[in-house]
Protein backbone atom coordinates (compact mmCIF):
# COMPACT_ATOMS: atom_id res chain seq x y z
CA UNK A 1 -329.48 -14.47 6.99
CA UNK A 2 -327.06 -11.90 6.09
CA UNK A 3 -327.71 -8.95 3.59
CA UNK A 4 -324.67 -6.87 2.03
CA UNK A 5 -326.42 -4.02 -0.22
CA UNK A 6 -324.00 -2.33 -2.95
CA UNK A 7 -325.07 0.94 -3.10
CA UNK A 8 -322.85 4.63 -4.53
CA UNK A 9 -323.08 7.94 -3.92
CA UNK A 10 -323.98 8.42 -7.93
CA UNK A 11 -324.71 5.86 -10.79
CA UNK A 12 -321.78 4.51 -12.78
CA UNK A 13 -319.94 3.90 -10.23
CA UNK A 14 -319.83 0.75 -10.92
CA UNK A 15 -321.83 -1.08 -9.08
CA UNK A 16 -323.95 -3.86 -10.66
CA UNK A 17 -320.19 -5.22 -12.11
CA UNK A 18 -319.10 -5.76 -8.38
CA UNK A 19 -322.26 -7.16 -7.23
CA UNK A 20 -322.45 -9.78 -10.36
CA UNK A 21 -318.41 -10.53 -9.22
CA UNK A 22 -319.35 -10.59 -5.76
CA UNK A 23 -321.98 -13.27 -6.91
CA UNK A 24 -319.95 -15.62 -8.52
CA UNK A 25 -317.51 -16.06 -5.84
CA UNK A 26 -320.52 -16.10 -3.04
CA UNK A 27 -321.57 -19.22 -5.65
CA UNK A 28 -318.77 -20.83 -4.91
CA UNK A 29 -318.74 -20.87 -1.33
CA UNK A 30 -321.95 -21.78 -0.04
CA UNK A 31 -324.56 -20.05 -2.25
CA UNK A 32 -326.63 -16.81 -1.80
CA UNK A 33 -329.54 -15.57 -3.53
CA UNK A 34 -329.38 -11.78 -5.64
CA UNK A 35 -332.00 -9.00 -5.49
CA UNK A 36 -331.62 -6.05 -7.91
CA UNK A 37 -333.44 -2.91 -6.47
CA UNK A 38 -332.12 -0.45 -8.44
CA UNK A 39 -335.63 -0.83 -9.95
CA UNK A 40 -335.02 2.74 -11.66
CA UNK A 41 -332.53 1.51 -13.78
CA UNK A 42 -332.20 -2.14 -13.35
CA UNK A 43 -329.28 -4.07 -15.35
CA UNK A 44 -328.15 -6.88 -13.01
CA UNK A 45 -329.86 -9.14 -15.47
CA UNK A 46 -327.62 -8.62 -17.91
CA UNK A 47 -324.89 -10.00 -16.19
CA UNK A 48 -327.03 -12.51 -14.74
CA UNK A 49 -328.85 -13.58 -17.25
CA UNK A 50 -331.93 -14.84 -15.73
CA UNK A 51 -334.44 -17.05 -16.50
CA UNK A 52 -337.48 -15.81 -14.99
CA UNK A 53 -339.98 -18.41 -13.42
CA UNK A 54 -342.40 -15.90 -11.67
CA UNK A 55 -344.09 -12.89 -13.17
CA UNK A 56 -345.86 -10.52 -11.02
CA UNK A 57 -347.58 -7.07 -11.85
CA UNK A 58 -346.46 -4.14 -9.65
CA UNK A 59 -349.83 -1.83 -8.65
CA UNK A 60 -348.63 1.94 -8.02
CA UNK A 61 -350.43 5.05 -7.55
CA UNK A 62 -353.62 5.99 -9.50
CA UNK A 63 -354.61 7.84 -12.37
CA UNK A 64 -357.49 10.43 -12.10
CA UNK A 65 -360.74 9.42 -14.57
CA UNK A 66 -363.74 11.36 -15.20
CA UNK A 67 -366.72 9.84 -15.38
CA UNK A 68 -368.91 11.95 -17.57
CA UNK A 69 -372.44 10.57 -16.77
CA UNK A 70 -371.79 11.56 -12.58
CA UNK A 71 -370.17 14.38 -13.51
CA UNK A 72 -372.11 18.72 -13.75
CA UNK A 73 -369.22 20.45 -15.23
CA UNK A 74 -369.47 22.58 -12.03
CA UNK A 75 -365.07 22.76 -12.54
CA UNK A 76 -364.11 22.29 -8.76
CA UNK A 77 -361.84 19.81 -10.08
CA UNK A 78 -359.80 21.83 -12.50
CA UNK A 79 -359.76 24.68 -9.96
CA UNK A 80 -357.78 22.91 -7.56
CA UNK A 81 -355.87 20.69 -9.97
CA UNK A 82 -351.89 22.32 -9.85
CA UNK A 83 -350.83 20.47 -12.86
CA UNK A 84 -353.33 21.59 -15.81
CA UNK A 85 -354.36 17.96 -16.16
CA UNK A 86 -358.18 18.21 -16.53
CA UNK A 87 -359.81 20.25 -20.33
CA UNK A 88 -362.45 22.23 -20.35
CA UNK A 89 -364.55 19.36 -21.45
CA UNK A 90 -363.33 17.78 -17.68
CA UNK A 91 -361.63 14.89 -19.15
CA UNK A 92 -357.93 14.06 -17.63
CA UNK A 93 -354.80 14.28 -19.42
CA UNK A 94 -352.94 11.23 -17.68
CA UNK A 95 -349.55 12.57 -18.59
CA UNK A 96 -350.07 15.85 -17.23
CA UNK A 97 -351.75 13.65 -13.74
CA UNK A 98 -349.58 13.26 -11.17
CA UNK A 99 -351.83 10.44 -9.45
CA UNK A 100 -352.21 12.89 -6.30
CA UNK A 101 -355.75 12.49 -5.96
CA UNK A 102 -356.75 15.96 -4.76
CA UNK A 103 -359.38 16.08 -7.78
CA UNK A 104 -361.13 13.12 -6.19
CA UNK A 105 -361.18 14.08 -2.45
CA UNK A 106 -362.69 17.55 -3.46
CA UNK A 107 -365.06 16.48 -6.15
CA UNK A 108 -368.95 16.71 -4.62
CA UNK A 109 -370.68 14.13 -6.77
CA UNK A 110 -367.97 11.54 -6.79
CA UNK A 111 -367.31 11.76 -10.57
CA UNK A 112 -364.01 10.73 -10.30
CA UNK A 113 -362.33 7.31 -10.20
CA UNK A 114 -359.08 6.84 -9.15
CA UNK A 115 -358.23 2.91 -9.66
CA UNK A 116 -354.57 1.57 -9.04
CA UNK A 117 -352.03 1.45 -12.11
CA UNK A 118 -349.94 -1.17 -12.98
CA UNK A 119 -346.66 0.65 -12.98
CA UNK A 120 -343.99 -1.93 -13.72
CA UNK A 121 -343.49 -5.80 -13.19
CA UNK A 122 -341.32 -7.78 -10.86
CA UNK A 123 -339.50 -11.26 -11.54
CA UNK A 124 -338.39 -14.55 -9.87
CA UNK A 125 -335.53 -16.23 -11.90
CA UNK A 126 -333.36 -18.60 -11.37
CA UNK A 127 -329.60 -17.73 -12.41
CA UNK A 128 -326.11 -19.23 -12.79
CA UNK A 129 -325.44 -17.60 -9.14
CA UNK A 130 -328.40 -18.87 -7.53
CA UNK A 131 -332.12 -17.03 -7.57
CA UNK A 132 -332.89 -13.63 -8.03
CA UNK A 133 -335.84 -11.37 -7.45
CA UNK A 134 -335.53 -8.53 -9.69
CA UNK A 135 -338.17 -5.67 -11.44
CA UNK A 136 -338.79 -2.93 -13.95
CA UNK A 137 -340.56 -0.32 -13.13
CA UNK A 138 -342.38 1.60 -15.85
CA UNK A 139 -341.12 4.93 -17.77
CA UNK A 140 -341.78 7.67 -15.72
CA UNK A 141 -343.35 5.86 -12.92
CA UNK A 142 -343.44 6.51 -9.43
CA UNK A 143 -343.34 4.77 -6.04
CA UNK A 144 -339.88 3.12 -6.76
CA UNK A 145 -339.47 2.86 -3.17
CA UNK A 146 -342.45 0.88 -2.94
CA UNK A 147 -340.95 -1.63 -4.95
CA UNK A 148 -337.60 -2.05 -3.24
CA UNK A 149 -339.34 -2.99 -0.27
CA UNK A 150 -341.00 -5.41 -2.35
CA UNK A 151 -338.24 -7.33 -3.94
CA UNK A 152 -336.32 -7.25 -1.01
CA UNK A 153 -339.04 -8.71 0.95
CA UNK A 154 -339.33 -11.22 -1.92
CA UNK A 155 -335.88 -11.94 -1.98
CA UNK A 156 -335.07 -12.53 1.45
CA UNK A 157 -338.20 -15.24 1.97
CA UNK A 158 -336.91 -16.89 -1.71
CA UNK A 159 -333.62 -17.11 0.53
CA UNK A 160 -335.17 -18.58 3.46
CA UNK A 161 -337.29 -20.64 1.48
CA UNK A 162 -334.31 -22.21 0.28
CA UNK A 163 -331.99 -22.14 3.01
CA UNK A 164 -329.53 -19.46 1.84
CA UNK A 165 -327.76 -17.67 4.32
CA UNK A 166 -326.52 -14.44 2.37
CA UNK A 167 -328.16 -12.24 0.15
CA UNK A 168 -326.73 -9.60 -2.27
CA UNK A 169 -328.83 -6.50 -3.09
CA UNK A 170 -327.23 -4.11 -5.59
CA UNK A 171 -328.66 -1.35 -4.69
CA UNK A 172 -330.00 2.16 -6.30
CA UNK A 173 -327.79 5.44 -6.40
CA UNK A 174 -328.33 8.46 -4.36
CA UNK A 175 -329.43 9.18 -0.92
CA UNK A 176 -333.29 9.19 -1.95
CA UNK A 177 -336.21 7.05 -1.30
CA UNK A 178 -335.20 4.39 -3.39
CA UNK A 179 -332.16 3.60 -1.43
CA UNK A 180 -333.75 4.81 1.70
CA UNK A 181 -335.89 1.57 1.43
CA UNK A 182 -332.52 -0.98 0.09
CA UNK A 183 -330.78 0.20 3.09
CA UNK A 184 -332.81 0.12 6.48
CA UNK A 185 -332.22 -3.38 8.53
CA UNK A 186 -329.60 -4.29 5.95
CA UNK A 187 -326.60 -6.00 7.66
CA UNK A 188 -323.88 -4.20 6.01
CA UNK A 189 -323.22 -2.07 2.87
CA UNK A 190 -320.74 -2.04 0.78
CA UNK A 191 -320.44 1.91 -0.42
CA UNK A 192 -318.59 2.14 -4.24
CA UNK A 193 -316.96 5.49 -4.70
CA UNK A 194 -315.00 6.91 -7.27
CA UNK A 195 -311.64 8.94 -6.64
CA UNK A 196 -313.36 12.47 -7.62
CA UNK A 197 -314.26 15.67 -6.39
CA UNK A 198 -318.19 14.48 -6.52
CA UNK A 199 -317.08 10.89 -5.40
CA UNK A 200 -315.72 12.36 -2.13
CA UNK A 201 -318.51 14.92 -1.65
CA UNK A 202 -321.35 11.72 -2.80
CA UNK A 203 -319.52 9.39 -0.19
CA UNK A 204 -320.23 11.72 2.54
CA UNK A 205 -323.74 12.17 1.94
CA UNK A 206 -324.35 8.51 1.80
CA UNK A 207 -321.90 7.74 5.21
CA UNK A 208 -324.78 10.00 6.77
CA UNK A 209 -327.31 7.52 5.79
CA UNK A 210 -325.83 4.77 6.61
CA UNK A 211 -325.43 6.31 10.14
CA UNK A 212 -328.80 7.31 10.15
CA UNK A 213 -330.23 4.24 10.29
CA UNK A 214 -327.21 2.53 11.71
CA UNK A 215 -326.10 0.23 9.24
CA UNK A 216 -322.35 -0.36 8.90
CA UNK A 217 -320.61 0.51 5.74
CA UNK A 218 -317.32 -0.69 3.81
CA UNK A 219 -315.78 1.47 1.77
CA UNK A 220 -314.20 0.25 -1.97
CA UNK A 221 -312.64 2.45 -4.16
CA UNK A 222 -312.57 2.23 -7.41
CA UNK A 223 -310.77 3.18 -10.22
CA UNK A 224 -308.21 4.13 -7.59
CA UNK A 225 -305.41 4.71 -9.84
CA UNK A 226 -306.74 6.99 -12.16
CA UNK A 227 -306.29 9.37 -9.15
CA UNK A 228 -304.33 8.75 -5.98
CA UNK A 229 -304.62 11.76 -4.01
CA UNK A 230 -308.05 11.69 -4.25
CA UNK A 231 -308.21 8.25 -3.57
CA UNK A 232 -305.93 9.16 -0.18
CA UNK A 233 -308.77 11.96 0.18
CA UNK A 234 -311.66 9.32 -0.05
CA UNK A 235 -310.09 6.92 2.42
CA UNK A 236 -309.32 9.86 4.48
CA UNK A 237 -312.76 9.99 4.90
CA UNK A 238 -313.91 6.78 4.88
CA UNK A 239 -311.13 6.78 8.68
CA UNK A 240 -312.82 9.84 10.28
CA UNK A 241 -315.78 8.24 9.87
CA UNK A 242 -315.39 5.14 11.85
CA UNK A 243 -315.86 3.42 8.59
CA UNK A 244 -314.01 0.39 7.50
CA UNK A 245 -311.87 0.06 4.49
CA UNK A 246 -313.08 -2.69 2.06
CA UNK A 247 -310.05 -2.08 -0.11
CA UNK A 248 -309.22 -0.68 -3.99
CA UNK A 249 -310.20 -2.11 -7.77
CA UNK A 250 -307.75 -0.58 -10.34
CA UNK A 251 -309.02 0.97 -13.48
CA UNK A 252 -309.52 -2.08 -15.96
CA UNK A 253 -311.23 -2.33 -19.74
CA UNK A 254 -311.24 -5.69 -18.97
CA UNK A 255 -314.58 -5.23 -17.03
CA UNK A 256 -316.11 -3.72 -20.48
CA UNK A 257 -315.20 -6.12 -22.48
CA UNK A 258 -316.87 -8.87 -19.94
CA UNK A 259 -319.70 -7.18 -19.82
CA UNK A 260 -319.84 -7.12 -23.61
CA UNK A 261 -320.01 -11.04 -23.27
CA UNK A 262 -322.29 -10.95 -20.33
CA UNK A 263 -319.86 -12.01 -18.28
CA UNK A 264 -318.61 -10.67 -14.84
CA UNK A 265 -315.01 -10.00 -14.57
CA UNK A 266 -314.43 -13.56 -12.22
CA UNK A 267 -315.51 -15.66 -15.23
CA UNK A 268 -313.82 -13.26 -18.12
CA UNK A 269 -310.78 -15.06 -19.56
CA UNK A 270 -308.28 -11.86 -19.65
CA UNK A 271 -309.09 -10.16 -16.29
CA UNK A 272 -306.14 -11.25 -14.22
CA UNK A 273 -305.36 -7.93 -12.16
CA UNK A 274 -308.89 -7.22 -12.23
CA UNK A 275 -309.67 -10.54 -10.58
CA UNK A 276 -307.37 -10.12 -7.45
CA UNK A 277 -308.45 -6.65 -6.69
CA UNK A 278 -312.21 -8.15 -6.68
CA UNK A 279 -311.40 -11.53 -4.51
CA UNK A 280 -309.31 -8.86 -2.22
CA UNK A 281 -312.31 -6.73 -1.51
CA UNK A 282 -314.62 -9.59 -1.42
CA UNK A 283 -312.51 -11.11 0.84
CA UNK A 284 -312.15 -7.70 3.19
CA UNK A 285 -316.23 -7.68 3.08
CA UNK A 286 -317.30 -10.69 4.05
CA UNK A 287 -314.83 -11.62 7.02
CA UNK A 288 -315.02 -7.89 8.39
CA UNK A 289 -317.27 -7.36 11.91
CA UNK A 290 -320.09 -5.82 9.87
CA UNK A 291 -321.13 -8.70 8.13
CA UNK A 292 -320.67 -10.96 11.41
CA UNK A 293 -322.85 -9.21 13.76
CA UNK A 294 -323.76 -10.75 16.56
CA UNK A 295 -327.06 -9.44 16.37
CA UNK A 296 -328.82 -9.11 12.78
CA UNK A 297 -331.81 -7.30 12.55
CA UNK A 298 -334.48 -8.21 10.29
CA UNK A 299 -335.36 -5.45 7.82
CA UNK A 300 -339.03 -6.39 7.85
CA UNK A 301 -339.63 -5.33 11.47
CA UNK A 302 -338.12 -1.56 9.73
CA UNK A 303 -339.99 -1.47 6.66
CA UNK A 304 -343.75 -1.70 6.59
């Protein structure tokens, strides 16, 4: 079982458009199954287009609740609360809670419940690609992190389950928990990065993690040519690093207007350039040493 996450220093970098092109050529060769745990902002379904087969509630953090026949007003509660969340009349204000609980450890009569919330859903569908285990979490809802271990856990025994030998995860943006948890025991990662000022600053910060928790990373460029130099600059970079070159997508509407159909740019009738720049890259990734380890580690023995 092989894993290549997709992952960017920043969001828009256009990741979820490689991963769904990365997909349909994977389909072609083999099959894989797809995980989307950018759970944050999750839009690899509409590329995908799944139809879902498995429906599963995702329990987060609690919510404080009062109740007022244990509780004597005697306001320990709203003393140490930091976010104004409990009245006067010591009921809870579950916007203003931040689920941290310290209302319930310090309360002396045990007034306060603090029950699991559902804070989002996650899916098993079955696509045009192959399967794919996917979420949303809710607005404003925590533990994110959680949940990428979750539907990468999912997706990898749906893969086994079925035999599948690579898995695609497109992975969330940043350096933060979210991707902290889509990128430890993955076998390789595939690091998008635009030809900017903030591209070239993002790329380093996410080179660290990657080194961190020693995963190898390929490095595509793209929208090269809307800025050579600073293309030069990134791959500069990417070479001091150790880090291997996955190669360069040009700047193309053409990927708009497939998304617009829900279509990835492999299946999109007027995509020709765009096309060879993706099968080039895809090519780069999947015969380079990173994703033919002789050794692959098994993310579940990293995240608990």
């Amino acid at each position: 079982m092989r894993e290549l996450v997709i992952v960017s220093g920043k969001g828009g970098t256009g990741k979820t458009s490689l991963t769904a092109a990365f997909a349909a050529l994977a389909a072609q060769n083999g099959g894989l199954a797809l995980c989307d745990a950018d759970v944050d902002a999750a839009d690899l379904h509409l590329l995908t287009q799944p139809a879902i087969r498995q429906q599963t509630d995702f329990m987060g953090g609690g919510k404080a609740l009062v109740d007022p026949d244990l509780c004597t007003g005697c306001g320990i509660c709203r003393a140490h609360c930091r976010f104004a969340a409990i009245s006067e009349r010591f009921a809870v204000d579950p916007i203003r809670c931040e689920g941290c609980g310290v209302c319930v450890h310090f309360c002396p009569e045990r007034a306060i419940a603090f029950a699991p919330q559902r804070c989002g859903q996650w899916y098993v569908s079955e696509t045009r690609f192959g399967p794919m285990v996917h979420a949303r979490l809710g607005v404003a809802e925590e533990n994110s992190g959680k949940l990428v271990s979750l539907v990468r856990r999912e997706a990898r025994q749906v893969a086994e389950d079925r035999g599948l030998k690579l898995l695609i995860t497109d992975g969330p943006p940043g350096i933060g928990c979210p991707v902290i948890a889509a990128v430890g025991g993955a076998t390789a990662l595939a690091i998008v990065v635009e030809p900017t000022v903030s591209g070239l600053h993002d790329l380093g910060r996410v080179l660290d993690l990657a080194a961190h928790f020693r995963v190898p990373g390929l490095v595509c460029v793209n929208k090269f040519d809307l800025n050579p130099e600073m293309t030069g600059a990134v791959e500069d970079l990417a070479r001091s690093r150790n880090v291997a070159l996955a190669g360069r997508i040009p700047f193309d509407p053409a990927f708009v207007r497939a998304m617009v159909q829900g279509q990835t740019v492999l299946e999109f009738d007027q995509a020709d350039r765009a096309r060879r720049a993706v099968r080039a890259v895809w090519d780069n990734i999947i015969r380079s040493p990173a994703m033919n380890p002789a050794r692959i580690v098994d993310f579940r023995q990293t995240i608990r």
